[in-house]
N, C-alpha and C. Protein backbone atom coordinates (compact mmCIF):
# COMPACT_ATOMS: atom_id res chain seq x y z
N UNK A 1 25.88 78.35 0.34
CA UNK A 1 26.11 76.94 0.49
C UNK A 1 25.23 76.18 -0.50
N UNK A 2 25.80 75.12 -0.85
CA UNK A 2 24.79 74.43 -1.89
C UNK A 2 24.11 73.44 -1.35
N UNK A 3 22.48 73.38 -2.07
CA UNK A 3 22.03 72.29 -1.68
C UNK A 3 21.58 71.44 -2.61
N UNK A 4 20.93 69.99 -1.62
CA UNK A 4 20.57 68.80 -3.04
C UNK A 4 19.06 68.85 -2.89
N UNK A 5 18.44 68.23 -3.76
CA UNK A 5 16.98 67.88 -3.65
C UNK A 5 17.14 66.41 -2.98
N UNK A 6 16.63 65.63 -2.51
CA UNK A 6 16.51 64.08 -2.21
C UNK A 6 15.17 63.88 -1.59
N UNK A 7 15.30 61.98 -1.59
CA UNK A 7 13.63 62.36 -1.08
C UNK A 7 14.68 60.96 -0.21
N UNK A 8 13.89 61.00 0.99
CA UNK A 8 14.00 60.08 1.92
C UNK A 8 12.57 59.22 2.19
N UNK A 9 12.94 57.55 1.54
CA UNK A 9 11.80 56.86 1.55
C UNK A 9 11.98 55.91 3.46
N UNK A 10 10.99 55.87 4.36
CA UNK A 10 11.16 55.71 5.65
C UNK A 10 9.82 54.65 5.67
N UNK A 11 10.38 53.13 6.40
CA UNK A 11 9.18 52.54 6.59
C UNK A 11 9.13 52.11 7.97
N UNK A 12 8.53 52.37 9.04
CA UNK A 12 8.21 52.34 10.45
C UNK A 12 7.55 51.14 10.67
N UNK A 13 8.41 49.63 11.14
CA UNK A 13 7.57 48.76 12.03
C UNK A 13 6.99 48.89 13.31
N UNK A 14 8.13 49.79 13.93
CA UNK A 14 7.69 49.91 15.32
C UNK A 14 6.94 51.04 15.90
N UNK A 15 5.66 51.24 15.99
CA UNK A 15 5.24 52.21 16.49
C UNK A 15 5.55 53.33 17.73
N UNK A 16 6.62 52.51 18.12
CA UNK A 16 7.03 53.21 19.28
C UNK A 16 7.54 54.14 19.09
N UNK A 17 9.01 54.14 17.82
CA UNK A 17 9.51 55.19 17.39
C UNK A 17 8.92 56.26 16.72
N UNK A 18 7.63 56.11 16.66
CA UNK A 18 6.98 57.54 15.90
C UNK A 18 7.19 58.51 16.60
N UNK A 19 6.64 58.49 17.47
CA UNK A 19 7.09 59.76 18.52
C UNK A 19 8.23 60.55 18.28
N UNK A 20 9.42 59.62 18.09
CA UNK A 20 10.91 59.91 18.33
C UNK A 20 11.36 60.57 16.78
N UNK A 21 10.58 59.75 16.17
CA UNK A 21 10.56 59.61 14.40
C UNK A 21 9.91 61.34 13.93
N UNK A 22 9.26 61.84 14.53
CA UNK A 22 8.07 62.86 14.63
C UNK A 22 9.06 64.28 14.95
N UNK A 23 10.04 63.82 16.42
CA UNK A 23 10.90 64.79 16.59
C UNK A 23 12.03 65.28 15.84
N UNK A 24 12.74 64.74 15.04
CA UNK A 24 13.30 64.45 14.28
C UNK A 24 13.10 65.52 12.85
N UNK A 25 11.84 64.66 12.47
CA UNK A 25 11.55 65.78 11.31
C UNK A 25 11.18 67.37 11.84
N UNK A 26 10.66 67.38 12.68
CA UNK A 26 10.59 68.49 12.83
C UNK A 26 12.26 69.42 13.53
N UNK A 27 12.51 68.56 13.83
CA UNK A 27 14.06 69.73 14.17
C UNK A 27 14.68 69.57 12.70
N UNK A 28 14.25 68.97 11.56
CA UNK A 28 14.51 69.60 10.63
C UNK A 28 13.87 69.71 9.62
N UNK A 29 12.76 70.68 10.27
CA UNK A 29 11.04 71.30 9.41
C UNK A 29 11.65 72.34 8.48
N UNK A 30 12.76 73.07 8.75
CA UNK A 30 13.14 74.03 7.66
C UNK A 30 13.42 73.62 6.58
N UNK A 31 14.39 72.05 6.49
CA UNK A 31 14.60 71.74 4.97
C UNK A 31 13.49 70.95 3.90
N UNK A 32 12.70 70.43 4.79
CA UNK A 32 11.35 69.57 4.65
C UNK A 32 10.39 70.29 3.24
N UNK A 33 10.55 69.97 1.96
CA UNK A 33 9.88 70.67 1.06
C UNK A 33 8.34 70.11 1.23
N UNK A 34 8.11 68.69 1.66
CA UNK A 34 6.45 68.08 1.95
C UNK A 34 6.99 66.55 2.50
N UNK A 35 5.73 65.99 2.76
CA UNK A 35 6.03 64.82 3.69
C UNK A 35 4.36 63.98 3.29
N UNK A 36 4.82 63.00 2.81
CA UNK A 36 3.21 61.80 2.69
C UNK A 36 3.86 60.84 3.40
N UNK A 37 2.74 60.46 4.23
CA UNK A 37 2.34 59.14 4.83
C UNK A 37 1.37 58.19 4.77
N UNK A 38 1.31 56.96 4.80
CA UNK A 38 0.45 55.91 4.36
C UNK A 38 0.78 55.09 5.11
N UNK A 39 0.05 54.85 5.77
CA UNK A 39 -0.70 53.76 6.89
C UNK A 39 -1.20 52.50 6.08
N UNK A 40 0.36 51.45 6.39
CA UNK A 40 -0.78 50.00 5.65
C UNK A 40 -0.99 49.38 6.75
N UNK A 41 -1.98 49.29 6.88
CA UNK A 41 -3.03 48.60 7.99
C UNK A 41 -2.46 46.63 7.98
N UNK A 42 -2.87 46.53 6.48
CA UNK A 42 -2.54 45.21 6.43
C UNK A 42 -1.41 44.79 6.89
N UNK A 43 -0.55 45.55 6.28
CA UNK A 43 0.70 44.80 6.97
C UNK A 43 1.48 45.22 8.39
N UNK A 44 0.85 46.22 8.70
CA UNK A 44 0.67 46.53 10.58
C UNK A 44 2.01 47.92 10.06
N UNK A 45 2.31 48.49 9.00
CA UNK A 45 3.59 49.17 8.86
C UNK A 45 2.94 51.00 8.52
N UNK A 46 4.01 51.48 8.43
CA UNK A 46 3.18 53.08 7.72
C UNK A 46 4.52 53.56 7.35
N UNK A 47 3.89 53.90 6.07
CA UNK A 47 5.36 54.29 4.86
C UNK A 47 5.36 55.50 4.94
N UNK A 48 6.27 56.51 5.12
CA UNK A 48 6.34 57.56 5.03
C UNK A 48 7.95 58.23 3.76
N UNK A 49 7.28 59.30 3.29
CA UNK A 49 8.04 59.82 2.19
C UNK A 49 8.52 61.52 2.28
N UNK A 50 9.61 61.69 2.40
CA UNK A 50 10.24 63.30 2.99
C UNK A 50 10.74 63.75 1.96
N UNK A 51 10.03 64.85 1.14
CA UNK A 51 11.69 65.92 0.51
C UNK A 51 11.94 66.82 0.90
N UNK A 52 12.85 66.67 0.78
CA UNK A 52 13.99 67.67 1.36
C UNK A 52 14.94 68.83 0.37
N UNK A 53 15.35 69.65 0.55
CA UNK A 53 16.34 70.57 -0.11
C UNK A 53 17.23 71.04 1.12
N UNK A 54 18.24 70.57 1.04
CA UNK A 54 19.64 70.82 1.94
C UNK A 54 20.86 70.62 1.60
N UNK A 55 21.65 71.08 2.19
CA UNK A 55 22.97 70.93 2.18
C UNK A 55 23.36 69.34 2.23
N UNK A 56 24.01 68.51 1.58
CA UNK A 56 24.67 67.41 1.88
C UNK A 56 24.93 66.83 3.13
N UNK A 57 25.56 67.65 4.04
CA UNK A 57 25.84 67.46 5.36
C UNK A 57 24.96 67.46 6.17
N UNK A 58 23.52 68.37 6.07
CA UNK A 58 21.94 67.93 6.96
C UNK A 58 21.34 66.98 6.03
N UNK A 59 21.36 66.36 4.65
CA UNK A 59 20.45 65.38 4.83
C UNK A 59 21.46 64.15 5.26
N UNK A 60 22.42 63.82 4.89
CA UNK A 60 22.86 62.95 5.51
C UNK A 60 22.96 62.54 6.91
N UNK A 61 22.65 63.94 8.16
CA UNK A 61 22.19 64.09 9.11
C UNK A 61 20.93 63.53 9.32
N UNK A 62 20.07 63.79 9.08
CA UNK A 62 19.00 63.30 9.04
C UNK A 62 18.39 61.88 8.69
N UNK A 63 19.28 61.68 7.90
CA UNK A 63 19.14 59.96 7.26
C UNK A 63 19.50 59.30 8.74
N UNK A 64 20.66 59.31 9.05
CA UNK A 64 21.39 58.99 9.82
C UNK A 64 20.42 58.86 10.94
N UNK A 65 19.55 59.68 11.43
CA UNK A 65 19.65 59.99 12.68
C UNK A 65 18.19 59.11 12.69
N UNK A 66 17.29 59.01 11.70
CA UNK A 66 16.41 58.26 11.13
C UNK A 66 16.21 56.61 11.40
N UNK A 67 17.67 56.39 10.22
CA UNK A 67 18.21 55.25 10.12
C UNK A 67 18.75 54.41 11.61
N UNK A 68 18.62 55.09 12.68
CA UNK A 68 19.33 54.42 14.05
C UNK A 68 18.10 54.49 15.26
N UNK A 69 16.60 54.55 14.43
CA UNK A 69 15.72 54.68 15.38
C UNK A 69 15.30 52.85 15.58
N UNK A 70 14.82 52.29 16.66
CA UNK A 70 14.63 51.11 16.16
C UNK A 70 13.26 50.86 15.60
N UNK A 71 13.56 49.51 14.89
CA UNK A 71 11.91 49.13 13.60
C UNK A 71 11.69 50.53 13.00
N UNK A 72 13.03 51.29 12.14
CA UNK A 72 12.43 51.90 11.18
C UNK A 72 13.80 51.79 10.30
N UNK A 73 13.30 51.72 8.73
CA UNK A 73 14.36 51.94 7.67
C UNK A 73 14.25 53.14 6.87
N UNK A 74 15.17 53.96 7.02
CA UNK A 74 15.61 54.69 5.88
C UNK A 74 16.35 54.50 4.79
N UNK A 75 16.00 54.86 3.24
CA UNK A 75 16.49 55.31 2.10
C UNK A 75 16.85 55.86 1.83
N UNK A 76 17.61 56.98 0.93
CA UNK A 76 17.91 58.34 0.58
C UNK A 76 17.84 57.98 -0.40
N UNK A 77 17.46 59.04 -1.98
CA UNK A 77 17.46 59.40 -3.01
C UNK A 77 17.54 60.74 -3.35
N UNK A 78 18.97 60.88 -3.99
CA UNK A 78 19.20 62.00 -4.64
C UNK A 78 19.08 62.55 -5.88
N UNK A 79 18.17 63.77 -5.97
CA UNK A 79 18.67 64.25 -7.42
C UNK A 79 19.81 65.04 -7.87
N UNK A 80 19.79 65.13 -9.46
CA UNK A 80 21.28 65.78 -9.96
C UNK A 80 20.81 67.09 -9.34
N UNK A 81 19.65 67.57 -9.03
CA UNK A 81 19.15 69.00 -8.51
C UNK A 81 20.51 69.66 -7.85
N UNK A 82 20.55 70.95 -8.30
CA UNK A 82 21.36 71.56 -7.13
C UNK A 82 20.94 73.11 -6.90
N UNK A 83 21.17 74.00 -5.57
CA UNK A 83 20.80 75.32 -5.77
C UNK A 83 21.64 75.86 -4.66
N UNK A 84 21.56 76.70 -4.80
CA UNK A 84 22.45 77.51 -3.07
C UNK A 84 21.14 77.85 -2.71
N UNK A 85 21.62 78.19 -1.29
CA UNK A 85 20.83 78.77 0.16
C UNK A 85 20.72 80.07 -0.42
N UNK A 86 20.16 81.05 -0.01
CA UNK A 86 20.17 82.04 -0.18
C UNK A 86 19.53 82.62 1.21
N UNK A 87 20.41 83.70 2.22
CA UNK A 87 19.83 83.88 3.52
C UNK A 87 19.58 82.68 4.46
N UNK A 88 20.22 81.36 4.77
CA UNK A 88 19.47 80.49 5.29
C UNK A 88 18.89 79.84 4.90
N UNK A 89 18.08 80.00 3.45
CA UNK A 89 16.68 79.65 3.03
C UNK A 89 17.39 78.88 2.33
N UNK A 90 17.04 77.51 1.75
CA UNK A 90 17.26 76.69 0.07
C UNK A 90 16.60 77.67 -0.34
N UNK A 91 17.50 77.10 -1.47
CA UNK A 91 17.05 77.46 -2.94
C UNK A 91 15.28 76.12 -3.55
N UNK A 92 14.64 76.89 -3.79
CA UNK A 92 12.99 76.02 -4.04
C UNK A 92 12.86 76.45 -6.08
């Protein structure tokens, strides 16, 4: 199966959804290549940044599922990257 590289840019007003926001990535920790977060204090928000290597159909999953938490926005950015799975695994 082929996959894309993308990075999903995520900015959290509501602290509530972290929790929910937290579960999320981790039910999909397998495609997750790294993850930064930054806490702006000042403006009461915390930016967080995901890449990913997956199939089309899980990151758009994931955006999605992101994108419908409340006080948080998701982005997607894709690269021309492409690789197959190999065993389950992306291609890295």
């Amino acid at each position: 199966m082929e996959t894309r590289v993308a990075v999903i840019s995520i900015i959290v007003e509501n602290t509530e959804s972290a929790e929910r926001l937290n579960a999320i990535l981790h039910e999909y920790g397998e495609y997750i290549i790294g993850r930064m977060g930054l806490p702006y204090r000042a403006r009461g928000v915390n930016i967080i940044c995901v890449a990913v290597d997956a199939p089309q159909d899980i990151i758009s999953a994931l955006s999605g599922k992101i994108g419908r938490l409340p006080g948080v926005t998701g982005k997607t950015a894709y690269s021309n990257v492409k690789g197959m799975a190999e065993d389950g695994l992306q291609a890295r």
